[in-house]
Protein backbone atom coordinates (compact mmCIF):
# COMPACT_ATOMS: atom_id res chain seq x y z
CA UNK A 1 99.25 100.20 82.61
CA UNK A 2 102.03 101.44 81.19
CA UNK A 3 105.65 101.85 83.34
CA UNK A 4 107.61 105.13 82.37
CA UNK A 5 110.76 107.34 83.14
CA UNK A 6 109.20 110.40 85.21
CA UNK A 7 109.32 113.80 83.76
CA UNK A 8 109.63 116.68 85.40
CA UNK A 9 106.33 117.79 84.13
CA UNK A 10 105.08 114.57 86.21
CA UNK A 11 106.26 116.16 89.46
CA UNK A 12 102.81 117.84 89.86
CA UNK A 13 100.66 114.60 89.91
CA UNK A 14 103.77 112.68 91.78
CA UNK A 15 102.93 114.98 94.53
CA UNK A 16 99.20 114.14 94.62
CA UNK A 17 99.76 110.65 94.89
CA UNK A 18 102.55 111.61 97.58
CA UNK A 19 100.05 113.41 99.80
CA UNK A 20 97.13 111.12 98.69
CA UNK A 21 99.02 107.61 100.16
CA UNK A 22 100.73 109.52 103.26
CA UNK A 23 96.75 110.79 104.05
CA UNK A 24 95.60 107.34 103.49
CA UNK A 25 98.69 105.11 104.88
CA UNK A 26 99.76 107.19 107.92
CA UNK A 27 96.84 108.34 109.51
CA UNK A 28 96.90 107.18 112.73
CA UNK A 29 100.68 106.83 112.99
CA UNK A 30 101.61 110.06 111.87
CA UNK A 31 100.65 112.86 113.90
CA UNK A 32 97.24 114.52 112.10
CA UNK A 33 98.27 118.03 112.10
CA UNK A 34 101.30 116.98 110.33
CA UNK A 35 99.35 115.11 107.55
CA UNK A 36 96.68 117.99 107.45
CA UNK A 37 99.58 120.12 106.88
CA UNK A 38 101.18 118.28 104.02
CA UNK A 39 100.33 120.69 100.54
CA UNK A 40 100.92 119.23 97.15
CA UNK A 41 103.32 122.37 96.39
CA UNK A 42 105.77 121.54 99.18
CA UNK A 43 105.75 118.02 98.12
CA UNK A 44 106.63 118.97 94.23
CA UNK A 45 109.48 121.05 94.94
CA UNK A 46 110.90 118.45 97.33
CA UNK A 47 109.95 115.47 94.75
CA UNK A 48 111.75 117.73 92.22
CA UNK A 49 114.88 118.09 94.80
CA UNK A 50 114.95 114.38 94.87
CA UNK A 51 114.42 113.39 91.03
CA UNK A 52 117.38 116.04 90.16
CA UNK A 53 119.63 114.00 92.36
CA UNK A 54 122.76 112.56 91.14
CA UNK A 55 122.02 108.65 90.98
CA UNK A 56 118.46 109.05 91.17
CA UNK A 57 115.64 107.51 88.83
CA UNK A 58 111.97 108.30 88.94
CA UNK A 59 109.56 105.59 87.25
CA UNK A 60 106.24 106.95 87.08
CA UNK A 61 102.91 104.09 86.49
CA UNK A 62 100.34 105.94 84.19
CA UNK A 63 96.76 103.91 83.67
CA UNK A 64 95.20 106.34 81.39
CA UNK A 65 96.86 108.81 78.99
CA UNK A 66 98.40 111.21 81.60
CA UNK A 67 96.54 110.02 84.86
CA UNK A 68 99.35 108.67 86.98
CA UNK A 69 98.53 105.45 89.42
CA UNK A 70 102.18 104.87 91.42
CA UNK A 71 105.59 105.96 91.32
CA UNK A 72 108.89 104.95 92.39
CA UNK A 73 111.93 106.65 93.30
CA UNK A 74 115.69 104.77 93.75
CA UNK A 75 118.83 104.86 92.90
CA UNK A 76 122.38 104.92 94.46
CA UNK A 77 122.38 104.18 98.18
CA UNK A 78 122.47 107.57 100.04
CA UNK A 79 123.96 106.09 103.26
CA UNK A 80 127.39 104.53 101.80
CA UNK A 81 126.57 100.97 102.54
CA UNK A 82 129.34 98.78 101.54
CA UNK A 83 127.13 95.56 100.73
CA UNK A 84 124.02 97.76 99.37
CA UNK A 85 124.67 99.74 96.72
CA UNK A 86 120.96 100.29 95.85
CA UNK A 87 117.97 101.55 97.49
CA UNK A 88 114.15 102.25 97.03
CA UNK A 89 113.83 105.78 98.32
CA UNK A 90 109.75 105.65 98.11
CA UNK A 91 106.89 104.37 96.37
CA UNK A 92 103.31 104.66 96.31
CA UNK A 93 100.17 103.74 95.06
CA UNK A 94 97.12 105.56 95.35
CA UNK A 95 94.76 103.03 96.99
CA UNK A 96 92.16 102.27 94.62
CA UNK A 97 95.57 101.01 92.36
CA UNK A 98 96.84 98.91 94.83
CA UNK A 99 96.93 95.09 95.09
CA UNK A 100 96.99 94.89 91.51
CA UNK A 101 100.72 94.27 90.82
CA UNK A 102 101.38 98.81 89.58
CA UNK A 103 104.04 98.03 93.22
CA UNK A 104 105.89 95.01 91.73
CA UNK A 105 106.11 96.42 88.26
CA UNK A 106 107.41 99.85 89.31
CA UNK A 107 109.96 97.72 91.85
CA UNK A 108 111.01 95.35 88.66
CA UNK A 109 111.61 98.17 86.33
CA UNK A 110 113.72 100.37 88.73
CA UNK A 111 115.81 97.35 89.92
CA UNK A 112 116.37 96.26 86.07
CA UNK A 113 117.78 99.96 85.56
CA UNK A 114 119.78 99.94 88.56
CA UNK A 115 121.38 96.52 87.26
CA UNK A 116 122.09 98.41 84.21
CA UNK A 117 124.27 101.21 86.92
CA UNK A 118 125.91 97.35 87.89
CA UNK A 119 123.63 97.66 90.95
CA UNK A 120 122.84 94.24 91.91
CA UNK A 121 121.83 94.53 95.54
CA UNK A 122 118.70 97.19 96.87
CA UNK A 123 117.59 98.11 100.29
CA UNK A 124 114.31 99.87 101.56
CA UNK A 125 113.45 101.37 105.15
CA UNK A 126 109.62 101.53 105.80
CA UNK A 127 107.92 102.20 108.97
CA UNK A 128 107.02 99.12 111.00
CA UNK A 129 103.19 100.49 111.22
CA UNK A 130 102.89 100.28 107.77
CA UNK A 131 100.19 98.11 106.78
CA UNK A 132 102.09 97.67 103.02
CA UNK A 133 105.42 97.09 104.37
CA UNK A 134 104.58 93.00 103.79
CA UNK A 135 104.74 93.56 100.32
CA UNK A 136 108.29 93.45 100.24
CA UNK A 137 108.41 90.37 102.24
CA UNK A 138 105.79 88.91 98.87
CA UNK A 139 109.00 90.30 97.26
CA UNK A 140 111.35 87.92 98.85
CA UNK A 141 112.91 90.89 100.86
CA UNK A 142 114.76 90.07 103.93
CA UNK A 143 114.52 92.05 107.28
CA UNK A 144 117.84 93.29 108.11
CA UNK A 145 117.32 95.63 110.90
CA UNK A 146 114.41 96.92 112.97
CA UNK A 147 115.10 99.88 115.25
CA UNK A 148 113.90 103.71 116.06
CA UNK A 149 113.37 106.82 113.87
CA UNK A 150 112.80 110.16 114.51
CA UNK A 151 109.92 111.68 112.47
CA UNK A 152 107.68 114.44 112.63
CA UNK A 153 108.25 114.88 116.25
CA UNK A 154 107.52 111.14 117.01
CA UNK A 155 109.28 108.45 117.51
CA UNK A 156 108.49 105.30 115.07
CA UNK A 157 109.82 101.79 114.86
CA UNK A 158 111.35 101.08 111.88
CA UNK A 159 112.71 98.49 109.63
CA UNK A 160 114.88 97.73 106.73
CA UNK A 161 114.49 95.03 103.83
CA UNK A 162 116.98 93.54 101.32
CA UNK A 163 118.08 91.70 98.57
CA UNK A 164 121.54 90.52 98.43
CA UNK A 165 120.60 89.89 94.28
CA UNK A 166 117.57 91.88 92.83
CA UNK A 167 116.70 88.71 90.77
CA UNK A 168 115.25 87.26 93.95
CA UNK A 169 112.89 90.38 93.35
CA UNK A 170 111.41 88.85 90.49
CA UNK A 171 111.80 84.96 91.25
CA UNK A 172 108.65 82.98 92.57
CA UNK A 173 108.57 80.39 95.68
């Protein structure tokens, strides 16, 4: 497995696994007829909205020559937190790569180039129904808020993890 700076030419197969893990993760929290509507086109163009942002870094996860597993996207928090100056803005894994360490790999290499931006402390919101959102708790994340969101005509519960020092991302307990 090899950990890489995305490309645009990635933005194709980024979208797959986009559409592939909402499918998979969200069904039955998510509306269907929103994830039946989800296309892989609409998802490029907005993954290639997102990866042109200023701040931003995409880290791709490729297991075979050009077949991508997982990718992450982070950078500069979007929301002007004074105490977070980092955030995870998604990741995925397709699900027959997951639970096999692609998540903490693409997490360790995006926090070790935000510390090189002298970004030292990270935040993530995931939904609450999300049956991966423990991971970040293996990643010694701690819950800093729970409260609503507004998405795709639902309302979801929500919550938000952090580290205060992206080390603790790395350290064992």
């Amino acid at each position: 497995m090899q950990i890489r700076p995305a490309k645009i030419s990635d933005a194709r197969a980024m979208a797959q696994i986009y559409v592939e893990t909402w499918q998979a993760t969200y069904r039955g929290i998510l509306p269907d007829d929103y994830l039946d509507s989800m296309t892989v086109g609409d998802s490029e163009k907005a993954l290639s909205r997102e990866m042109g942002g200023a701040g931003v870094i995409g880290l791709v996860a490729e297991a075979d020559r050009g077949h991508l597993a997982g990718l992450i996207t982070g950078g500069i928090q979007r929301r002007r937190d004074c105490i977070y100056g980092g955030e995870i803005f998604s990741l995925y894994v397709r699900p027959p790569y997951q639970r096999q360490g692609i998540g903490k790999g693409l997490v360790t290499h995006l926090v070790d180039r935000m510390n090189r931006l002298d970004i030292f402390a990270v935040k993530v919101q995931v939904l609450q129904a999300n049956p991966c959102r423990r991971f970040y708790e293996k990643l010694n994340g701690v819950l800093l808020a729970s409260g609503r969101i507004r998405f795709a005509g639902t309302e979801l519960a929500a919550c938000t993890y952090g580290w205060l020092d992206t080390d603790l991302i790395k350290a064992r307990f």
